[in-house]
PDB file of N, CA and C in Angstrom:
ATOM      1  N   UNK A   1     144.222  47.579 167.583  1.00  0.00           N
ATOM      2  CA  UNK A   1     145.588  47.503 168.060  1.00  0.00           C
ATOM      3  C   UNK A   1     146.338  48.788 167.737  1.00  0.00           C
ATOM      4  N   UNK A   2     146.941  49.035 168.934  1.00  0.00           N
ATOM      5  CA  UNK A   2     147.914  50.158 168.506  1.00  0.00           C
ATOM      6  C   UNK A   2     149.124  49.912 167.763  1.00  0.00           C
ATOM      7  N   UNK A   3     149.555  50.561 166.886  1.00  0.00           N
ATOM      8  CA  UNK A   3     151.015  50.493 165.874  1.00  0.00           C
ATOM      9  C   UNK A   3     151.861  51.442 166.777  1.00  0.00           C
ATOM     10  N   UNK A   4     153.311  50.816 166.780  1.00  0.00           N
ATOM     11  CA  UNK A   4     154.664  51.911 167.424  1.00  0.00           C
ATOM     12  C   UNK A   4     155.184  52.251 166.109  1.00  0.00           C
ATOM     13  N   UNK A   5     154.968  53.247 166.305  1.00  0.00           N
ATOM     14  CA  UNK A   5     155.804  54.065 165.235  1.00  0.00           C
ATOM     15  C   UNK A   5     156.929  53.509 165.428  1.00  0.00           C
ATOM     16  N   UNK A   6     157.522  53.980 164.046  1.00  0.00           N
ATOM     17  CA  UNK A   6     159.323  53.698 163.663  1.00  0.00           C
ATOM     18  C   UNK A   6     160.166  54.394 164.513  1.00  0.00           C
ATOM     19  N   UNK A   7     160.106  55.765 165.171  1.00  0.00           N
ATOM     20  CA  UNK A   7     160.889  55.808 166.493  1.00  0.00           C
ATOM     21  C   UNK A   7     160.756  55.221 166.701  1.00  0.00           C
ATOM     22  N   UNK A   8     159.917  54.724 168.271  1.00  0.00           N
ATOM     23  CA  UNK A   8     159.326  54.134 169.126  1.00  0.00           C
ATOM     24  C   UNK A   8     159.975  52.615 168.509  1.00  0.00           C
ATOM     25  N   UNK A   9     159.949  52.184 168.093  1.00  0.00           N
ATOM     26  CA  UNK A   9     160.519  51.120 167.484  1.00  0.00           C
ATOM     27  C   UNK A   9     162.021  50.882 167.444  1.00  0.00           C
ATOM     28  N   UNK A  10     162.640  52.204 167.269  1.00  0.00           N
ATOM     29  CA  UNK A  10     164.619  51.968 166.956  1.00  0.00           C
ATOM     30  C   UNK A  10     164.471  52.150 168.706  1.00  0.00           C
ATOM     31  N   UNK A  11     163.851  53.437 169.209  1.00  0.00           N
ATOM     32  CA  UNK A  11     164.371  53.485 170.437  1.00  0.00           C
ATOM     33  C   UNK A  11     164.314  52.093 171.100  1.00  0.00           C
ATOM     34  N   UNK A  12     163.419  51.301 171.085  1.00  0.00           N
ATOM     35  CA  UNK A  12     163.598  49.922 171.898  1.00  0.00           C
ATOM     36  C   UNK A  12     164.554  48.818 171.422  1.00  0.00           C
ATOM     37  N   UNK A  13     164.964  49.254 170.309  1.00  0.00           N
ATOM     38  CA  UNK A  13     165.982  48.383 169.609  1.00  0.00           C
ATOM     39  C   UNK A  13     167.097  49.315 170.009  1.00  0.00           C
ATOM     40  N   UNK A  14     167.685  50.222 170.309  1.00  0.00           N
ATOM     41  CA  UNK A  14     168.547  51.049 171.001  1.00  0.00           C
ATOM     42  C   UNK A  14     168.205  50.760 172.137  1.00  0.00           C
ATOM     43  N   UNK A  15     167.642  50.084 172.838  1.00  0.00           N
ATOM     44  CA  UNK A  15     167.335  50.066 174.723  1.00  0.00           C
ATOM     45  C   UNK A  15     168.152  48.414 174.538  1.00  0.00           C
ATOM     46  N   UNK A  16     167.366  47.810 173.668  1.00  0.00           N
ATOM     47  CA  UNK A  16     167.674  45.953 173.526  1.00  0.00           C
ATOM     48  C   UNK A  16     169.134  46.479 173.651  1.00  0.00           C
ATOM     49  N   UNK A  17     169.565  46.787 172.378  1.00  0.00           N
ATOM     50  CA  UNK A  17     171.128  46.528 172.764  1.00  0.00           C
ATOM     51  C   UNK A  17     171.873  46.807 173.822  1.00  0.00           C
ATOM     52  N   UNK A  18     171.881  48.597 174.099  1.00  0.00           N
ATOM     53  CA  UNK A  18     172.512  49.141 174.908  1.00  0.00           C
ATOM     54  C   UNK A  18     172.254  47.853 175.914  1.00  0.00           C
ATOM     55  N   UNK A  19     171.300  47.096 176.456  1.00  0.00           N
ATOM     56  CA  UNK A  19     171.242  46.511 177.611  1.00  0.00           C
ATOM     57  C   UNK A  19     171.810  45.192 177.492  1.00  0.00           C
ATOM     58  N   UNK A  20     172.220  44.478 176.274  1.00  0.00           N
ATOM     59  CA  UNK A  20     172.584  43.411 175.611  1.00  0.00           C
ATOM     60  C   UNK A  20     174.315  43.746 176.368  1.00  0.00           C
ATOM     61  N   UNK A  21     174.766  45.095 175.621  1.00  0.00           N
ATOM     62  CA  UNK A  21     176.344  45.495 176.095  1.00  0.00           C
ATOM     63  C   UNK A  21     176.375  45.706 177.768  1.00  0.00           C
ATOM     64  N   UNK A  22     175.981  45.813 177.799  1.00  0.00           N
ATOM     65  CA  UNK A  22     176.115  46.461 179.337  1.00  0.00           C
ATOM     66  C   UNK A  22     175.810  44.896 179.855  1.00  0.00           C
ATOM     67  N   UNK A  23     174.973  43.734 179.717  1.00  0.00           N
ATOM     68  CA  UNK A  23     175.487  42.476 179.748  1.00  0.00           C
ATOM     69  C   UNK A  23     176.484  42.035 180.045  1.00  0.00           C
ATOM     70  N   UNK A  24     177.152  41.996 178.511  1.00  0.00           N
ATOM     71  CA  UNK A  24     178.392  41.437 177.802  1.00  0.00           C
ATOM     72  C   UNK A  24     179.197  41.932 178.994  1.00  0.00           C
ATOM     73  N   UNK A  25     179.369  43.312 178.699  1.00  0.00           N
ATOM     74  CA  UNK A  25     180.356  43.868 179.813  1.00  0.00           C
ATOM     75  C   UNK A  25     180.484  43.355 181.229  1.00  0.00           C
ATOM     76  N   UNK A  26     179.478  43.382 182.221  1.00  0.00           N
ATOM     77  CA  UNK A  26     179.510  42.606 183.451  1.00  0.00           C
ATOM     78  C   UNK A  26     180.171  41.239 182.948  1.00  0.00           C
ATOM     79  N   UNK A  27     179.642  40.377 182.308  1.00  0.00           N
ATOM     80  CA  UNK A  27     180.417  39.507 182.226  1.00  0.00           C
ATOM     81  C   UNK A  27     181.227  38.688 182.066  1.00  0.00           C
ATOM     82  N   UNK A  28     182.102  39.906 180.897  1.00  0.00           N
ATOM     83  CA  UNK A  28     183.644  39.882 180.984  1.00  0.00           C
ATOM     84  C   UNK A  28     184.242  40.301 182.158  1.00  0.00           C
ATOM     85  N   UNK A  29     183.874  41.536 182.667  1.00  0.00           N
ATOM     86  CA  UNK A  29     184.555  41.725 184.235  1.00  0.00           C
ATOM     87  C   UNK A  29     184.392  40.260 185.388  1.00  0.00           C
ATOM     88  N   UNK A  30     183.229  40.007 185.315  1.00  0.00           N
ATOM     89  CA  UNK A  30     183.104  38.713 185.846  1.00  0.00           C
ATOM     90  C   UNK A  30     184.176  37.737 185.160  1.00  0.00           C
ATOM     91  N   UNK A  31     184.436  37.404 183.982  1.00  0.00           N
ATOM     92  CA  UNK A  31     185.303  36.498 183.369  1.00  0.00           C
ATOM     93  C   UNK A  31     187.062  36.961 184.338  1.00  0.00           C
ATOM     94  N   UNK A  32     187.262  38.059 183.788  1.00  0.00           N
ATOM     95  CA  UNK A  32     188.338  38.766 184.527  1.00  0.00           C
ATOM     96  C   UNK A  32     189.351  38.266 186.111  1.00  0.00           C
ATOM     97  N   UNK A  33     187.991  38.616 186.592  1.00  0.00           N
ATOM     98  CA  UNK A  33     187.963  38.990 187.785  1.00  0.00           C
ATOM     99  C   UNK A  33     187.968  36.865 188.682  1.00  0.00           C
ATOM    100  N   UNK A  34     187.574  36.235 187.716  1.00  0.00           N
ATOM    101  CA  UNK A  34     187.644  34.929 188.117  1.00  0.00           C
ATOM    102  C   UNK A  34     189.336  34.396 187.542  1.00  0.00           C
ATOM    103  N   UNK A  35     189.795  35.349 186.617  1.00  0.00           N
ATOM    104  CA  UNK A  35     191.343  34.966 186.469  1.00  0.00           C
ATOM    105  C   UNK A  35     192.141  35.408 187.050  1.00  0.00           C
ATOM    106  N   UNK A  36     192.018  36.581 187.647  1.00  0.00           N
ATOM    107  CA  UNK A  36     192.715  37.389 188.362  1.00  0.00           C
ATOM    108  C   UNK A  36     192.578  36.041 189.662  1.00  0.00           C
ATOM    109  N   UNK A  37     191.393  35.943 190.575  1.00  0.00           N
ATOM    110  CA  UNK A  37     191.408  35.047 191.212  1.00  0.00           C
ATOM    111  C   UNK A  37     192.423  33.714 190.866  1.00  0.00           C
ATOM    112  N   UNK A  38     191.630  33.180 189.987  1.00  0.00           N
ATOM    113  CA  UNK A  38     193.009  31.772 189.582  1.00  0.00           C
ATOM    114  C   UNK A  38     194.533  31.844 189.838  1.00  0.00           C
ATOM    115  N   UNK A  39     195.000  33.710 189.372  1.00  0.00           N
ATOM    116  CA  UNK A  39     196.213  33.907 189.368  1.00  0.00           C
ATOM    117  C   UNK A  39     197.142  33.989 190.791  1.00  0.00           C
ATOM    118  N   UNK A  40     195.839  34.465 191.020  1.00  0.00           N
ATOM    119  CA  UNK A  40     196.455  34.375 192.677  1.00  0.00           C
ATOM    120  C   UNK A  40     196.373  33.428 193.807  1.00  0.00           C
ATOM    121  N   UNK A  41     195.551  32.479 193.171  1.00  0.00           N
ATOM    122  CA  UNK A  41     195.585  31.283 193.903  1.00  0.00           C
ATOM    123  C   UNK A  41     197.565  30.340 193.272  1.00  0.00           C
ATOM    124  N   UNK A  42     197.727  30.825 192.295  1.00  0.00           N
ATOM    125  CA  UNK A  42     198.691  29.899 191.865  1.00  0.00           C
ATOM    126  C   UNK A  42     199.758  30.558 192.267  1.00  0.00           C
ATOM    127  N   UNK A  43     199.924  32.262 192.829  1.00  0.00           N
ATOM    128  CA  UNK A  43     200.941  32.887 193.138  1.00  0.00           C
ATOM    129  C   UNK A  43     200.982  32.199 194.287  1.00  0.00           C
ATOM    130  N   UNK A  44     200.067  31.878 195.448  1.00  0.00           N
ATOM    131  CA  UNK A  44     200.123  31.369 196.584  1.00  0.00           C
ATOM    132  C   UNK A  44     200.521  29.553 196.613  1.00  0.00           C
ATOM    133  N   UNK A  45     200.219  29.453 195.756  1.00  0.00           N
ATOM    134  CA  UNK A  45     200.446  27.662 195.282  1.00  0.00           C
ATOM    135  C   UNK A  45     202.527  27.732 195.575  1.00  0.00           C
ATOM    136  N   UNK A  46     202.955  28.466 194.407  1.00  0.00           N
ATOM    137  CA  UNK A  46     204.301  29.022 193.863  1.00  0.00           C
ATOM    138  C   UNK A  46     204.878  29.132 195.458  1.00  0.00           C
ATOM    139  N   UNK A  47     204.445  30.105 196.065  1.00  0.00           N
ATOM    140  CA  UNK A  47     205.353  30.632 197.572  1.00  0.00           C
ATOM    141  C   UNK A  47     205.548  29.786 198.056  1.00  0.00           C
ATOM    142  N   UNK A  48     204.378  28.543 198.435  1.00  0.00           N
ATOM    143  CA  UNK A  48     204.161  27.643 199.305  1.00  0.00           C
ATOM    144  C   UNK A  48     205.440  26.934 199.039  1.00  0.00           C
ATOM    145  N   UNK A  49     205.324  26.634 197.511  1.00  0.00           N
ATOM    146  CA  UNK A  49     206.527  26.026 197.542  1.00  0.00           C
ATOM    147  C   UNK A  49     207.609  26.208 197.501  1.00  0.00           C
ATOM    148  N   UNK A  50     208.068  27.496 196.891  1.00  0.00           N
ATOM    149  CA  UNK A  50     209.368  28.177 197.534  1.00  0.00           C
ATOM    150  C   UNK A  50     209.732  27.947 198.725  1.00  0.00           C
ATOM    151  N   UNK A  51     208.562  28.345 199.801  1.00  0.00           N
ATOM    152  CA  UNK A  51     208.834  28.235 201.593  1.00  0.00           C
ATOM    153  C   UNK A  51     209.441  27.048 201.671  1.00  0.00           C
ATOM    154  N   UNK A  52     208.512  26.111 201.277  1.00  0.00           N
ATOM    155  CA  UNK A  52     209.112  24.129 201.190  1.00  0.00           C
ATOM    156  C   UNK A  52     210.512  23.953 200.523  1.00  0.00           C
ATOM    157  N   UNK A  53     210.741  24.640 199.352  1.00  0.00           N
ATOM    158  CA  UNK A  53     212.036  24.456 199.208  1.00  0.00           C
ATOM    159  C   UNK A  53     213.125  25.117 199.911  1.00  0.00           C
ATOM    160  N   UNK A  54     212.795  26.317 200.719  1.00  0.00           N
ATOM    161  CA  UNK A  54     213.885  26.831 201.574  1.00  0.00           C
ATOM    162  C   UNK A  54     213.662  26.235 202.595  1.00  0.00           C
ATOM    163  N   UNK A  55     213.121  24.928 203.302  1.00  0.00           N
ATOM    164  CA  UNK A  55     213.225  24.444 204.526  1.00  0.00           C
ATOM    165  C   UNK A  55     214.089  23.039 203.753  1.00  0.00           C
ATOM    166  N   UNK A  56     214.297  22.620 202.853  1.00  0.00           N
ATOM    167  CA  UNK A  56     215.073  21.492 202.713  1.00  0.00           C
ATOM    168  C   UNK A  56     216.742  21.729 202.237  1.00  0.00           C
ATOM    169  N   UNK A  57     217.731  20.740 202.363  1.00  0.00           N
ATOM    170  CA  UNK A  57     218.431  21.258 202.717  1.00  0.00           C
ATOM    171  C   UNK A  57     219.624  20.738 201.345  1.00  0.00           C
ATOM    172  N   UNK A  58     220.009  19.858 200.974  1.00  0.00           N
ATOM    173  CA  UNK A  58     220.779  19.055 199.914  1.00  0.00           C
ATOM    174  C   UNK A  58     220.378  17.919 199.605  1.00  0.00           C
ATOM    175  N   UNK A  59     218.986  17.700 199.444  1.00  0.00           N
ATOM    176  CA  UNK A  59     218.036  16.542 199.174  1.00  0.00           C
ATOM    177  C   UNK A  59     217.944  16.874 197.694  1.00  0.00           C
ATOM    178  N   UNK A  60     217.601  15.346 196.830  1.00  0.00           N
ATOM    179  CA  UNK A  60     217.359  15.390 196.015  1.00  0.00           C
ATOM    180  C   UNK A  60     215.897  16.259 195.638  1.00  0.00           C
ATOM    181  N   UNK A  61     215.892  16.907 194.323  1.00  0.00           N
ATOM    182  CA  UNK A  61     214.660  17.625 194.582  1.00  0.00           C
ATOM    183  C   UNK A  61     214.554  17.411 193.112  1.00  0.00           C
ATOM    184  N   UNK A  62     212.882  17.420 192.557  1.00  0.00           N
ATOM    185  CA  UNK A  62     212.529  16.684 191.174  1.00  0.00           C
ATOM    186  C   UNK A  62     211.370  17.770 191.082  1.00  0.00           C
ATOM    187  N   UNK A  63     210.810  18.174 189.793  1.00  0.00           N
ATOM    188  CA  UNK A  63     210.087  18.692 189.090  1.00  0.00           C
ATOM    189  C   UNK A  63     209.097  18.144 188.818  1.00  0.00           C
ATOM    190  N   UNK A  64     207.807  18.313 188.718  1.00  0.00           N
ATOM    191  CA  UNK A  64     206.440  17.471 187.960  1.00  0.00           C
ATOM    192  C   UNK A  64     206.299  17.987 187.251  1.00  0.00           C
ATOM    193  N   UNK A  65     206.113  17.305 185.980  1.00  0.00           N
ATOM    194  CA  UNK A  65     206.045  17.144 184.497  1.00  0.00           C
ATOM    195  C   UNK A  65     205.173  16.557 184.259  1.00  0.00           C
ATOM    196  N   UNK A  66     203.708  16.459 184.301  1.00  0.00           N
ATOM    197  CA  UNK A  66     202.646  15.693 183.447  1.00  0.00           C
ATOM    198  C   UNK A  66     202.692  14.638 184.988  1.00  0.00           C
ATOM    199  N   UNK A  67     202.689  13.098 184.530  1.00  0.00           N
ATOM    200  CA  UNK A  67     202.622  12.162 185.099  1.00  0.00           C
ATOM    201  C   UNK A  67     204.053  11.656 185.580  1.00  0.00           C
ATOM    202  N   UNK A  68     205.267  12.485 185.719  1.00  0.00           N
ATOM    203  CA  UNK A  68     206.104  12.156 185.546  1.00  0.00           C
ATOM    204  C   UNK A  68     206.996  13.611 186.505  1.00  0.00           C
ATOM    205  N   UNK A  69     208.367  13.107 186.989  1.00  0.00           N
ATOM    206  CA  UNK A  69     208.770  13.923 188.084  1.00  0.00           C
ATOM    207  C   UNK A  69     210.674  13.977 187.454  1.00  0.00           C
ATOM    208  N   UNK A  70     211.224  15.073 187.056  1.00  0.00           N
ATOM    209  CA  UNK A  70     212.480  15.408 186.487  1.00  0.00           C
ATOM    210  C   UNK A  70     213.461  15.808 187.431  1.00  0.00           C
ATOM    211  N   UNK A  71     214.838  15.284 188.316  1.00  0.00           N
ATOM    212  CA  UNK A  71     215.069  15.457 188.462  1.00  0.00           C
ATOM    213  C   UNK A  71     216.135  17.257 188.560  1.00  0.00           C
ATOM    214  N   UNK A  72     215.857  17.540 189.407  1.00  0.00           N
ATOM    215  CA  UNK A  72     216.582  19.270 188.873  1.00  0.00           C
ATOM    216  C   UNK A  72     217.227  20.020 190.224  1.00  0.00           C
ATOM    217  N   UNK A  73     218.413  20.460 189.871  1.00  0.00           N
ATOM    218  CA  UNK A  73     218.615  21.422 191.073  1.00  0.00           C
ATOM    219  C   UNK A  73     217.320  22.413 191.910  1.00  0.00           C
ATOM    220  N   UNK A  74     217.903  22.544 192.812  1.00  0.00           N
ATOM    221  CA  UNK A  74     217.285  23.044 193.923  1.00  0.00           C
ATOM    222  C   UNK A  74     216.777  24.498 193.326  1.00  0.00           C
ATOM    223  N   UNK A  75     218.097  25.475 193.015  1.00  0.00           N
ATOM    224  CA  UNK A  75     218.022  26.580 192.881  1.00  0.00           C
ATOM    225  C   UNK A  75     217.408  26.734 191.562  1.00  0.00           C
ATOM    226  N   UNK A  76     217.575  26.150 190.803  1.00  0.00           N
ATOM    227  CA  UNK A  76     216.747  26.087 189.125  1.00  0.00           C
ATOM    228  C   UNK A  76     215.027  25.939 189.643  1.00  0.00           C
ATOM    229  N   UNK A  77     214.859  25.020 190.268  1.00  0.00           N
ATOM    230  CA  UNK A  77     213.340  24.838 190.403  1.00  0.00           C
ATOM    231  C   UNK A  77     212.852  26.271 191.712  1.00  0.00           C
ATOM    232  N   UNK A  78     213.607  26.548 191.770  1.00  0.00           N
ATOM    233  CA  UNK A  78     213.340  28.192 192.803  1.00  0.00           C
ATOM    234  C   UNK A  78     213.373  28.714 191.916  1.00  0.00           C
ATOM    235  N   UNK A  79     214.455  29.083 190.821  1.00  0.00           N
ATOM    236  CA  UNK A  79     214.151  29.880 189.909  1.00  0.00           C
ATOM    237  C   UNK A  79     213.023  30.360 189.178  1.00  0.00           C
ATOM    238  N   UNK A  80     212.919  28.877 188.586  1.00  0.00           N
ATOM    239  CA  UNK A  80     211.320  28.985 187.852  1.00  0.00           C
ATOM    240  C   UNK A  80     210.063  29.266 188.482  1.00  0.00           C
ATOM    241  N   UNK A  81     210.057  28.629 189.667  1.00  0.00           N
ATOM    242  CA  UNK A  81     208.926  29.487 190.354  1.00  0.00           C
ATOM    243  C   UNK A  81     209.146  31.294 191.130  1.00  0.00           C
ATOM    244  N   UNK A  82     210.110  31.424 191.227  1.00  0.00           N
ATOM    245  CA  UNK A  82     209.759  33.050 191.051  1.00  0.00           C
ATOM    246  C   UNK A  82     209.608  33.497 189.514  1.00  0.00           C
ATOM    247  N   UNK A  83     209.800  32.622 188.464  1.00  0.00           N
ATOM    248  CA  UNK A  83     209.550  33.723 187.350  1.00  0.00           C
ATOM    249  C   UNK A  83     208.191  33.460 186.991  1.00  0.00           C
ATOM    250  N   UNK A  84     207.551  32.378 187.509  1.00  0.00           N
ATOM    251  CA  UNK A  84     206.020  32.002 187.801  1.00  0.00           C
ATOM    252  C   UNK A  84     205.550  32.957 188.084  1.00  0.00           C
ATOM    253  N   UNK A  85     205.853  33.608 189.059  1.00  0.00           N
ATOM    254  CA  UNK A  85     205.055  34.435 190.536  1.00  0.00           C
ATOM    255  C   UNK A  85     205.405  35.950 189.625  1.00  0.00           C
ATOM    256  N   UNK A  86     206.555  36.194 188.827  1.00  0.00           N
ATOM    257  CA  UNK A  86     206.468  37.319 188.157  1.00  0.00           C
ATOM    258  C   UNK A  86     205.712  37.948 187.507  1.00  0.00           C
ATOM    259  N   UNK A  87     205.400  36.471 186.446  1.00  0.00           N
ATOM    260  CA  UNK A  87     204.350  36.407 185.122  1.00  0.00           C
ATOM    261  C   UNK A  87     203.314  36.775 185.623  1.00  0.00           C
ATOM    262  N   UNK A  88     202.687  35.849 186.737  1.00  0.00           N
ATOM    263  CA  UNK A  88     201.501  35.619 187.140  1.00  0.00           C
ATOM    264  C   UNK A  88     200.852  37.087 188.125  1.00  0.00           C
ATOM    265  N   UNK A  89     202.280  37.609 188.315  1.00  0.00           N
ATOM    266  CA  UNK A  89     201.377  39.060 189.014  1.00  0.00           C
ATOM    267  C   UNK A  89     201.613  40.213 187.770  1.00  0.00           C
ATOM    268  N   UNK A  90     202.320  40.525 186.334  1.00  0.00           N
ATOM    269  CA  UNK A  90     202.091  41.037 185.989  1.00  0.00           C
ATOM    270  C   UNK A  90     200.711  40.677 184.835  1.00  0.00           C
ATOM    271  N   UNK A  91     200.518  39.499 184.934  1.00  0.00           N
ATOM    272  CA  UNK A  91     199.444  39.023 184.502  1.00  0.00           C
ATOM    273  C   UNK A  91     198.100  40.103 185.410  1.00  0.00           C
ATOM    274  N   UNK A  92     198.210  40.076 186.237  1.00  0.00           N
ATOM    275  CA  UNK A  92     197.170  40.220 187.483  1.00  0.00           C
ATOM    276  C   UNK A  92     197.218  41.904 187.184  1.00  0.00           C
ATOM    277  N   UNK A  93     198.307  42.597 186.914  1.00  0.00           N
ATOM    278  CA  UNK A  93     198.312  44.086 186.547  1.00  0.00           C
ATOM    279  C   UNK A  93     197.580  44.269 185.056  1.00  0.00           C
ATOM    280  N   UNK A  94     198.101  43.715 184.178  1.00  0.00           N
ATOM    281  CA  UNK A  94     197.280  43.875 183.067  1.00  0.00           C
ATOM    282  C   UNK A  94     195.617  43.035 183.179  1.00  0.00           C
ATOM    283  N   UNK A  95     195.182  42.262 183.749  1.00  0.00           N
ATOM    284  CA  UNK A  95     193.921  41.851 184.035  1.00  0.00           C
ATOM    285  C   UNK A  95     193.368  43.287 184.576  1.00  0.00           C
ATOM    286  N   UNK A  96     193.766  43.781 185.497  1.00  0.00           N
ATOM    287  CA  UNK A  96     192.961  44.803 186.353  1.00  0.00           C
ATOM    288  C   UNK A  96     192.889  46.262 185.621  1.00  0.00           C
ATOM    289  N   UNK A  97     193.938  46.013 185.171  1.00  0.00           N
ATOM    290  CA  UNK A  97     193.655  47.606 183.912  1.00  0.00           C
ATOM    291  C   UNK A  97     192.285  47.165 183.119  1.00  0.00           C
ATOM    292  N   UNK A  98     192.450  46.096 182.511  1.00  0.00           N
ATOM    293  CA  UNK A  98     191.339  45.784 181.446  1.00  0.00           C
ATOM    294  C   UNK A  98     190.004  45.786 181.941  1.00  0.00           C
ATOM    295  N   UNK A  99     190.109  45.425 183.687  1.00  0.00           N
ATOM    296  CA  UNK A  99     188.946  44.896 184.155  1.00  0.00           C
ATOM    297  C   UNK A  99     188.201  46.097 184.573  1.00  0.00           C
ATOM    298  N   UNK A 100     189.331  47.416 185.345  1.00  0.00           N
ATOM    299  CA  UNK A 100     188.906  48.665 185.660  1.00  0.00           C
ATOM    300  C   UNK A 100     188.116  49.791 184.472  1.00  0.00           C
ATOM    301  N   UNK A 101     189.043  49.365 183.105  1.00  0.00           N
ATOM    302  CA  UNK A 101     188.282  49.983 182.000  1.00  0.00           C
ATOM    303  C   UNK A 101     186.549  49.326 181.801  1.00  0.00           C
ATOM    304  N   UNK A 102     186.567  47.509 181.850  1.00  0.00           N
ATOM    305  CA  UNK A 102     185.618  47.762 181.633  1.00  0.00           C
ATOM    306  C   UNK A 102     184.562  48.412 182.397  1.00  0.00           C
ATOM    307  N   UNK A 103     184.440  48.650 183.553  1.00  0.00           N
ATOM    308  CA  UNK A 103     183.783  48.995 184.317  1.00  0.00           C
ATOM    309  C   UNK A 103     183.099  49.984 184.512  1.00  0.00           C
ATOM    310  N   UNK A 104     184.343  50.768 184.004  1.00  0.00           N
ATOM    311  CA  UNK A 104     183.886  52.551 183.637  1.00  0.00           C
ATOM    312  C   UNK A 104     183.047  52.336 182.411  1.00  0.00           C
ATOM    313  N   UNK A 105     183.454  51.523 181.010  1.00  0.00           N
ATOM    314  CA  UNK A 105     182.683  50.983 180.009  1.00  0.00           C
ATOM    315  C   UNK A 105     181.042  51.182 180.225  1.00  0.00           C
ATOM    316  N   UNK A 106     181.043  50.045 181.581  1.00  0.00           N
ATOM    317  CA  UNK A 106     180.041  49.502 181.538  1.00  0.00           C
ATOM    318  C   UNK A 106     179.082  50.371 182.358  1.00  0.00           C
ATOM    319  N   UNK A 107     179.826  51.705 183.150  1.00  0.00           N
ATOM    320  CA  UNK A 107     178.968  52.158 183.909  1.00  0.00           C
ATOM    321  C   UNK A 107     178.278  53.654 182.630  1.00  0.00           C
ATOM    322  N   UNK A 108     179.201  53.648 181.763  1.00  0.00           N
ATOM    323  CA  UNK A 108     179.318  54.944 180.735  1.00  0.00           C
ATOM    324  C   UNK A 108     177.893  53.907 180.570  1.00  0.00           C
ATOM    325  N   UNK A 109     177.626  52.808 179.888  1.00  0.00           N
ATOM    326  CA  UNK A 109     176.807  52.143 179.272  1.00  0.00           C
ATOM    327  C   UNK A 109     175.531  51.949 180.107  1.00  0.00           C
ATOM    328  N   UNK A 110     175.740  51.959 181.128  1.00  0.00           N
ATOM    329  CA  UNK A 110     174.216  51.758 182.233  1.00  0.00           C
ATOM    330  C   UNK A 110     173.650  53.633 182.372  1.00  0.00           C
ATOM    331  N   UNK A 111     174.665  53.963 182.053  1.00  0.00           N
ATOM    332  CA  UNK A 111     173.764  55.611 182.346  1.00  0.00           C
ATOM    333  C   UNK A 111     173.191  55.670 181.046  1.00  0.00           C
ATOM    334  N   UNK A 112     173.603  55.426 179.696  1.00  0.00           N
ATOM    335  CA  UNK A 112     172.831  54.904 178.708  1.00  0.00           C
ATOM    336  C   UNK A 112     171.585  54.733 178.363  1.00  0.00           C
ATOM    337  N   UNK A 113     171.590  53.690 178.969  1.00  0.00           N
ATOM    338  CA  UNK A 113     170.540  52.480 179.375  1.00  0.00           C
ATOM    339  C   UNK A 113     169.336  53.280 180.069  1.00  0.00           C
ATOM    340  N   UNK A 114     169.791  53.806 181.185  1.00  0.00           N
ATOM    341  CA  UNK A 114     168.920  54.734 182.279  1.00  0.00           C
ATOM    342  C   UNK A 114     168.085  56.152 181.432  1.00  0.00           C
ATOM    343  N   UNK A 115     169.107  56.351 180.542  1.00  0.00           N
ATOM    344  CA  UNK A 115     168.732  57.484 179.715  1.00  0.00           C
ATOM    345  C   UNK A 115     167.360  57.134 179.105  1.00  0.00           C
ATOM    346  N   UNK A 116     167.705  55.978 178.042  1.00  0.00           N
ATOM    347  CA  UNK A 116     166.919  55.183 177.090  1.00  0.00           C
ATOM    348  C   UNK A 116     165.558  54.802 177.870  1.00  0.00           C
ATOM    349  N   UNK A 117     165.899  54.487 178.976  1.00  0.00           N
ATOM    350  CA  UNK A 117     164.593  53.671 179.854  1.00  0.00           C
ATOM    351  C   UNK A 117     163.771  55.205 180.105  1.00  0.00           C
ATOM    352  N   UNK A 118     164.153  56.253 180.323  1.00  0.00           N
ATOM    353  CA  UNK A 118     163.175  57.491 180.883  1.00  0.00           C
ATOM    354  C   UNK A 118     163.011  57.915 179.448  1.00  0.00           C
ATOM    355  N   UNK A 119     163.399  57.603 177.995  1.00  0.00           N
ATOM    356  CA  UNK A 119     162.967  58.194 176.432  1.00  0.00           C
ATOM    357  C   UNK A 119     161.632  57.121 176.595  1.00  0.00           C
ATOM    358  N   UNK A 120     162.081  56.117 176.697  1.00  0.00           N
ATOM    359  CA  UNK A 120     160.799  55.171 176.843  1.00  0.00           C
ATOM    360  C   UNK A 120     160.093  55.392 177.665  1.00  0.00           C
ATOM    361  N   UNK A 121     159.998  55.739 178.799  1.00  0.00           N
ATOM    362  CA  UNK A 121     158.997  55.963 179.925  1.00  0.00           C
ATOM    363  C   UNK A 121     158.793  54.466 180.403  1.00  0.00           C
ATOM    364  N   UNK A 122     160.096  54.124 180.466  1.00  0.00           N
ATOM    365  CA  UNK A 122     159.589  52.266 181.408  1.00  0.00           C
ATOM    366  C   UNK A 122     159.657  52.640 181.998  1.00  0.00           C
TER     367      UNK A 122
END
């Protein structure tokens, strides 16, 4: 049997990881990138109902709360959903910074990887 020397040995334990991170990384961007989604499904949820509340006219209008519905002005429950739609898109700005870094992260980390794989000769 052949023995790997102790290089030959860190370098593949330097390949394991580097390829372990570069993992991780995709699939926080993946994590990301499925909230960013969520967020914008709920910005569109929010409008919908804005639109619905600017087609009604001096009707009683109520809030959902759990299992349960709170009476509330018109313009208060408009309110809160634009400060919904605020949150939720500067939410969506700081997601995409984080998500764009990792990326570069992860691509710094795959040239890495590529490096490591031609030290090894895989």
């Amino acid at each position: 049997m052949q023995q790997i020397s102790k290089e030959k040995e860190q370098q593949y334990h330097q390949y394991m990881e580097l390829e372990k991170e570069v993992m991780n990384t995709l699939a926080k961007v993946r994590q990301y990138e499925a909230s960013m989604t969520q967020l914008k499904r709920n910005i569109q949820k929010c409008q919908i109902t804005l639109k619905e509340l600017g087609s009604i006219d001096q009707q009683k209008t109520f809030q959902p709360i759990g299992k349960c519905f709170i009476l509330k002005p018109k313009q208060n429950i408009a309110n809160e959903v634009v400060e919904i739609i605020k949150s939720h898109e500067k939410d969506i700005d700081e997601y995409e910074k984080v998500r764009q870094h990792l990326i570069t992260k992860g691509k710094e980390k795959e040239t890495q990887l590529q490096e490591s794989m031609k030290a090894l000769k895989i």
